[in-house]
Every structure is written in structure tokens, then in C-alpha cells.
Protein backbone atom coordinates (compact mmCIF):
# COMPACT_ATOMS: atom_id res chain seq x y z
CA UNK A 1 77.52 57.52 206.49
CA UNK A 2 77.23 53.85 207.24
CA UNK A 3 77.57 50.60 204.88
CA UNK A 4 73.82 50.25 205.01
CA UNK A 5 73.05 53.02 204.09
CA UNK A 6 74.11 52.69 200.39
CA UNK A 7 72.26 50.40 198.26
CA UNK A 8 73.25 46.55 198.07
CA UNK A 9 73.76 47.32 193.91
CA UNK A 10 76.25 50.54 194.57
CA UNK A 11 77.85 48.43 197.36
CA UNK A 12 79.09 45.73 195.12
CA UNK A 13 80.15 48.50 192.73
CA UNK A 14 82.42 49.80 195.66
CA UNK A 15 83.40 46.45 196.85
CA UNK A 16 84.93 45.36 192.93
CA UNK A 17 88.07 46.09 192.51
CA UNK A 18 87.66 45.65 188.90
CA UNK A 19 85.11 48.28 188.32
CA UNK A 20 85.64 50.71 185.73
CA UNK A 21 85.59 54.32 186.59
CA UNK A 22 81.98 55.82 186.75
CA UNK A 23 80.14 58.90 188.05
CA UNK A 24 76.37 57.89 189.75
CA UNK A 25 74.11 60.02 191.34
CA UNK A 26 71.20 59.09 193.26
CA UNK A 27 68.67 60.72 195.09
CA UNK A 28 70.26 60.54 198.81
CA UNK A 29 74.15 60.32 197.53
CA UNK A 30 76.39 60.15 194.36
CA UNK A 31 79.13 58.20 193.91
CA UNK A 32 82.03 58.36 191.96
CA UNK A 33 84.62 55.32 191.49
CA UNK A 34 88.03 56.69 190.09
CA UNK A 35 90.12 54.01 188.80
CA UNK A 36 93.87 54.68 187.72
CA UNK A 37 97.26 52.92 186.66
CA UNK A 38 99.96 52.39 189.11
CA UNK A 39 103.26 50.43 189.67
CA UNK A 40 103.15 48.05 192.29
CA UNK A 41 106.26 46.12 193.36
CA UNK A 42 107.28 46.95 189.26
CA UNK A 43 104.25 45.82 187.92
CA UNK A 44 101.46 47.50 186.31
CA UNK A 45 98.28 47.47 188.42
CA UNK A 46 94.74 49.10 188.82
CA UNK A 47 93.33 50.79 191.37
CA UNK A 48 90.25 51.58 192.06
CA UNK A 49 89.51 54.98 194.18
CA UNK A 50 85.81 55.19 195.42
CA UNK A 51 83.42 58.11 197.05
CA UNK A 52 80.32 58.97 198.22
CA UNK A 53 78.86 62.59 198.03
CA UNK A 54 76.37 63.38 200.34
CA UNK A 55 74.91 66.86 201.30
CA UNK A 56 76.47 67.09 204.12
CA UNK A 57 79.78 65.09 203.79
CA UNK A 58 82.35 63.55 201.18
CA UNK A 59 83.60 60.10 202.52
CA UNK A 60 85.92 57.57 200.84
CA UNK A 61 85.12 53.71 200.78
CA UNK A 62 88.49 51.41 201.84
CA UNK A 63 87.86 48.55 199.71
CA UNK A 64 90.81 46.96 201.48
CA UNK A 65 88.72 47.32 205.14
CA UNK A 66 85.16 47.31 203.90
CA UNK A 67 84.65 50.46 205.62
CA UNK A 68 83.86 53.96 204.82
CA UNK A 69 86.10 57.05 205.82
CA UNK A 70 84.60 60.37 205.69
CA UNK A 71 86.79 62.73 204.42
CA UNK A 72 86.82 66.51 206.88
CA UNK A 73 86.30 68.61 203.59
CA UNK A 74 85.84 69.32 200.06
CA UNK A 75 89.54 70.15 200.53
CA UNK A 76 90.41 67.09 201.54
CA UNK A 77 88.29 65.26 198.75
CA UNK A 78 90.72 67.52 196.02
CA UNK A 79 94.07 66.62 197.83
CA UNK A 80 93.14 62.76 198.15
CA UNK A 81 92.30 63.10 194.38
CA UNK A 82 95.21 65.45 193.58
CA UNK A 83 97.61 62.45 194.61
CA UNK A 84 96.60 59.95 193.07
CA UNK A 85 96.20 61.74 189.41
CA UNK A 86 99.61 63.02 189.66
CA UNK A 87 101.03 59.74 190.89
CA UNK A 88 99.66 58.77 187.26
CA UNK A 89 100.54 61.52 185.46
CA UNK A 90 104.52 60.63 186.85
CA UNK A 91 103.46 57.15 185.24
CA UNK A 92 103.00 58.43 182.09
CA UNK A 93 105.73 60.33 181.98
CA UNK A 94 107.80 57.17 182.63
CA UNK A 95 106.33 55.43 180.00
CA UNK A 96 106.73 58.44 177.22
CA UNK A 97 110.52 58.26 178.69
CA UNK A 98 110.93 55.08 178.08
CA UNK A 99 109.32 55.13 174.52
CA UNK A 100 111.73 58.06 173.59
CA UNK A 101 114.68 56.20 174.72
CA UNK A 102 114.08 53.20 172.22
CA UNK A 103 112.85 55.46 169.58
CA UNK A 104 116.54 56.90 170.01
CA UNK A 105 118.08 52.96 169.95
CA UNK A 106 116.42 52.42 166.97
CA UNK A 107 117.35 55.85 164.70
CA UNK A 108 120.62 55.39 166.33
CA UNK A 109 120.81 52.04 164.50
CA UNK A 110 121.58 50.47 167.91
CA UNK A 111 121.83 46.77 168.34
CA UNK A 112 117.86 45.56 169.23
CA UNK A 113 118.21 42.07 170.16
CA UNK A 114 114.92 42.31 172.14
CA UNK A 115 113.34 45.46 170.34
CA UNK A 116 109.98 42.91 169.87
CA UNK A 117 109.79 41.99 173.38
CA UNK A 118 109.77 45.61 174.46
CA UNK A 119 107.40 47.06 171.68
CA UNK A 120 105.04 44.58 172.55
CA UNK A 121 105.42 45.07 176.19
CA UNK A 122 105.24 49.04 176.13
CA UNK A 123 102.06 48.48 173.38
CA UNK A 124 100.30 46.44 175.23
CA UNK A 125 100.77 48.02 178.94
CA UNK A 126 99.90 51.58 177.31
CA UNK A 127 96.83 50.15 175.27
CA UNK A 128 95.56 49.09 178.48
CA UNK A 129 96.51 52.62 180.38
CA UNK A 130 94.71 54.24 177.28
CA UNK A 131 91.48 52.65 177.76
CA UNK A 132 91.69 53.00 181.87
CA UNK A 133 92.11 56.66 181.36
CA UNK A 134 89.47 57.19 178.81
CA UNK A 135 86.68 55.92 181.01
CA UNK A 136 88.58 57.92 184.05
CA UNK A 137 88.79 61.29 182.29
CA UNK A 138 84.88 61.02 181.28
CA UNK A 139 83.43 59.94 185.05
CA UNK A 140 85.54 62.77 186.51
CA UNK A 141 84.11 65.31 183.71
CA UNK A 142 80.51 63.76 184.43
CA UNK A 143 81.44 64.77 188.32
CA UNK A 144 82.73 68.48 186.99
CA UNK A 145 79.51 69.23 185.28
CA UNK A 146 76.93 68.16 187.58
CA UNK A 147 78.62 69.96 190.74
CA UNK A 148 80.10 72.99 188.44
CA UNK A 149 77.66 75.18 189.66
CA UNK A 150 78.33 74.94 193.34
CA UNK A 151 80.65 77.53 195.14
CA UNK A 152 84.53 77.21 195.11
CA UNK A 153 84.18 73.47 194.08
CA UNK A 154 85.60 73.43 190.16
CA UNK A 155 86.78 76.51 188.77
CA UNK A 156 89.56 77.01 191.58
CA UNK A 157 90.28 73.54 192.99
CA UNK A 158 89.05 70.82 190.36
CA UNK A 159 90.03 72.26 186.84
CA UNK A 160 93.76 71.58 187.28
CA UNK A 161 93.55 67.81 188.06
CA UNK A 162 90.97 67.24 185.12
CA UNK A 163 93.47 68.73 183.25
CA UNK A 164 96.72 66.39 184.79
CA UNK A 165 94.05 63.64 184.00
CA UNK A 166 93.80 64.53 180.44
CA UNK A 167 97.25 65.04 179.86
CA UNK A 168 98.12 61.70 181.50
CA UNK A 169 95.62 60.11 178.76
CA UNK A 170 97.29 62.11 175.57
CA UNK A 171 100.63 60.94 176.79
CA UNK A 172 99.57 57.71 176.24
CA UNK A 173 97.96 58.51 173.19
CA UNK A 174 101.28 60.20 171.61
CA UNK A 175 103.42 56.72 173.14
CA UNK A 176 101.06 54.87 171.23
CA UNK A 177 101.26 56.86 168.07
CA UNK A 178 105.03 56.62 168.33
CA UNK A 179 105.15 53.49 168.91
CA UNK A 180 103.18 52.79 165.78
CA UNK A 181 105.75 54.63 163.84
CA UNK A 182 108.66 53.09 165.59
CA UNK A 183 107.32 49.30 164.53
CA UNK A 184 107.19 50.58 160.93
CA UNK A 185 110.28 51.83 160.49
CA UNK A 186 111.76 48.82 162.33
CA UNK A 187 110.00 46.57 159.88
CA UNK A 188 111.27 48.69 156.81
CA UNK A 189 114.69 48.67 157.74
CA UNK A 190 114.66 44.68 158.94
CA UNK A 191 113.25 43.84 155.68
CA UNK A 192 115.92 46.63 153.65
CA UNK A 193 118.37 44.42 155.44
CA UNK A 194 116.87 40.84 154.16
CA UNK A 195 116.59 42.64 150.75
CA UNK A 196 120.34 43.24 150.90
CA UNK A 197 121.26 40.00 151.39
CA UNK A 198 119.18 38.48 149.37
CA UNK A 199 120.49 40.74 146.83
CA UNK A 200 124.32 39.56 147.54
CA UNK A 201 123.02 35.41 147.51
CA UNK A 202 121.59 36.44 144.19
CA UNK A 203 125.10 37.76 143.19
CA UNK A 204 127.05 34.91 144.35
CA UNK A 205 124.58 32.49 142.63
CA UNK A 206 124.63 34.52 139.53
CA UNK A 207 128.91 33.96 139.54
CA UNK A 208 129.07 30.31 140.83
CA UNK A 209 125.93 28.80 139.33
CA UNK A 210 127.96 28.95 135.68
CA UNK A 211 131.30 27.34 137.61
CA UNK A 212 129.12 24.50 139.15
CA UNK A 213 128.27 23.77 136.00
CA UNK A 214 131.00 23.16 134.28
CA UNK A 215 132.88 21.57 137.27
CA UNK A 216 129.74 19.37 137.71
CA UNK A 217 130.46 18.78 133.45
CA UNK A 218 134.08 17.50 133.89
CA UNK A 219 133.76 15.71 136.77
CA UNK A 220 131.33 12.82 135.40
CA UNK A 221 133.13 9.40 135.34
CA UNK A 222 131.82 9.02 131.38
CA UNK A 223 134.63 8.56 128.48
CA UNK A 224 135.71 11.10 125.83
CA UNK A 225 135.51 13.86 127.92
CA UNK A 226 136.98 17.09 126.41
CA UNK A 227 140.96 17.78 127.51
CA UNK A 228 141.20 14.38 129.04
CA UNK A 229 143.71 13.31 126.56
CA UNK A 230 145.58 16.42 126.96
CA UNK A 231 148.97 16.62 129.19
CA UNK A 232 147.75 20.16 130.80
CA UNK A 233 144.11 19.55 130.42
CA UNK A 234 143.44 20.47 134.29
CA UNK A 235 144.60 23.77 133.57
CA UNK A 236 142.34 24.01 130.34
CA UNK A 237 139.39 23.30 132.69
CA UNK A 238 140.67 25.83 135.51
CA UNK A 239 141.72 28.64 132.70
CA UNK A 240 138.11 28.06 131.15
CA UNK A 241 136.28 28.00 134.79
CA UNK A 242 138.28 31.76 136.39
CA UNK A 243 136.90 33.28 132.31
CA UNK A 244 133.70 32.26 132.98
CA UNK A 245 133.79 33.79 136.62
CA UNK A 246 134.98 37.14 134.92
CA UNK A 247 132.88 37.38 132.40
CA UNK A 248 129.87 36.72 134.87
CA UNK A 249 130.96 39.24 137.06
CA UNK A 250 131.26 41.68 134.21
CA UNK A 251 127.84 40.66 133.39
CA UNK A 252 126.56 41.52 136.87
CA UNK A 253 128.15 44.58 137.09
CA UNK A 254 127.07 45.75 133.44
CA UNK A 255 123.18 44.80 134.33
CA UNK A 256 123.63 46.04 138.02
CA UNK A 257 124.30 49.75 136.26
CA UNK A 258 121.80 49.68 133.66
């Protein structure tokens, strides 16, 4: 099969490396773009895998070259397919991996300086696997049931990577959920943690907001203030200043049980 031979339309399908994953058939060919997650050079990329089905032949476009490559056999068609959905099925498996292994920091009460930075990072790489897979695992369905009639094409060869495929995409759906769950619960116990010490400020204030007071009292430059006449009228003011700490305290206490 030849470039000209597919239509100008289908041909800039093939030629987009952004195009989602789709199953078309046509009256002289069909074609099926695949597109999948993968790492490259430790970043998350898309790829886009693309075919024409013919009659006669199965070929595979190289978006990189322009050119098409027909494939020797149906066999060859499953293997080329076969690599690339377990390449992303090991990809998902990384991710759940790495999921479980802060969802372990974070019951462990480990120290999460950056626990925001990676949530975001794993939600927002995984959203975006999520929705790649979702449109990959219904084009390669939409290829299942329109050739599942055909000899030797689905029930022995095809049925295991549509099922790698949809395991790949409810990995990502279970990262997701736990990473829903994971944000909660870090939330709860940030904010149990702010309650606490709010809690202890409010304690402090409740014990030194009386002693402010009545240092703030004694030590306005005004005349005929109480114990100023006195020889030991600093201690007065210190004896008066510790009772009023205890007995706030014992207030605290007594309220903090009721």
C-alpha cells in the first residue's frame, strides 16, 4: 500500500501525532490509530501507533519517516501491538508503585515536606493517562468487534492484550481513587495539627492574658498606685500575679474536663 492511496483526510489523521486513538473503516481499508503513555528520557509522553487494514495486508504508518511498513502477518500486527500495551501496562504498574509508597509515608506519619508537589504531580500525570486509555481501550474494542468474526484473529491472539489494555486503564483508575483518599486524610490530619496548636495559643492566652493585665496595671507612671508606698510592695504585685496564673490554670483545667 502506497501514501496515495489513502485519502488526504485519513493521511493527516496518520501524520498527527496528537491524534487520539480511533478505529475507521472505509470501503478499500480501515484504520486504526493506537495511542498510549510512555516514558521518554523520564518524562511522560504520547505516542501515537497507526495501521492500515487492507484485505490483503496489515501495514504500519512511521509517522517519524512518512512512510508505510507493511507488516508480514496478522501475527506480526498482534506482537507489534502486544509490545507496546505491555510497555504501558509496566507504566502503570510504576505509577500504582509509586502511589503505594507515599500512601505508606503518609500512614507512617513520615515527614512530607513535598507531599503537595508529588500529589499534584502523580494526579495530574495519571488524569491524563486515564483519559489516553479510555479513548485507547474503546478504538481497540471497536477493532475487536468488527473483525471478531474472522478466523483465529480475536479469540486466541487479541483477547489477552484488550484485556492488559483494560487493566492498564483500572490501574489508573484505583491510583486515582487512592490518591483522592490520600489528599483527604492529609488535609484532616494537617488541619488536626493546626487545631492543636491553636488549641495550646488559646491556653497560653487564657493564663497570660490575666498577668498582662495586671502587669500592664502597675506599670502606668500615674500616682497612688496600690503597694507603692509599701517597703515589699514588688513582692505584693509578684505574689498577686503567680495566684492569678494558678488559679487560671485551675480554671483551664476544670473547663478543659467538663
Amino acid at each position: 500500500m502506497k501514501i496515495k492511496d489513502i485519502d488526504s483526510l485519513h493521511q493527516e489523521d496518520l501524520e498527527n501525532s496528537l491524534h487520539p486513538s480511533i478505529f475507521y473503516t472505509d470501503k478499500n481499508y480501515d484504520l486504526f490509530i493506537l495511542r498510549l503513555p510512555s516514558f521518554l528520557n523520564n518524562k511522560l509522553e504520547f505516542l501515537n501507533y497507526s495501521f492500515i487494514i487492507t484485505n490483503e495486508e496489515y501495514a504500519y504508518f512511521d509517522n517519524q519517516n512518512k512512510q508505510i511498513i507493511s507488516l508480514n502477518s496478522i501475527k506480526e500486527f498482534y506482537l507489534y501491538l502486544d509490545k507496546s500495551i505491555k510497555s504501558t501496562m509496566k507504566l502503570t504498574n510504576d505509577y500504582y508503585s509509586k502511589v503505594l509508597d507515599l500512601e505508606e509515608s503518609v500512614y507512617e506519619n513520615k515527614k512530607q515536606d513535598t507531599f503537595n508537589k508529588t500529589w499534584y504531580e502523580y494526579k495530574n500525570e495519571l488524569i491524563r493517562v486515564n483519559r489516553i486509555l479510555y479513548k485507547a481501550n474503546e478504538a481497540l474494542e471497536n477493532l475487536i468487534d468488527t473483525y471478531k468474526n474472522e478466523k483465529d484473529y480475536l479469540e486466541r491472539n487479541f483477547a489477552n492484550i484488550q484485556e492488559h489494555l483494560q487493566r492498564s486503564y483500572r490501574t489508573t483508575g484505583l491510583c486515582l481513587e487512592k490518591l483522592d483518599v490520600l489528599y483527604n486524610f492529609h488535609q484532616s490530619k494537617t488541619s488536626e495539627q493546626m487545631n492543636k496548636i491553636v488549641y495550646v495559643l488559646t491556653l497560653l492566652s487564657g493564663i497570660f492574658l490575666p498577668l498582662n493585665l495586671i502587669v500592664g496595671f502597675f506599670g502606668m507612671n500615674t500616682t497612688s498606685l496600690p503597694f507603692t508606698k509599701f517597703e515589699n510592695g514588688t513582692y505584693f504585685v509578684i505574689s498577686i500575679l503567680i495566684m492569678t496564673g494558678i488559679l487560671a490554670s485551675i480554671l483551664i483545667i476544670y473547663l478543659k474536663r467538663k
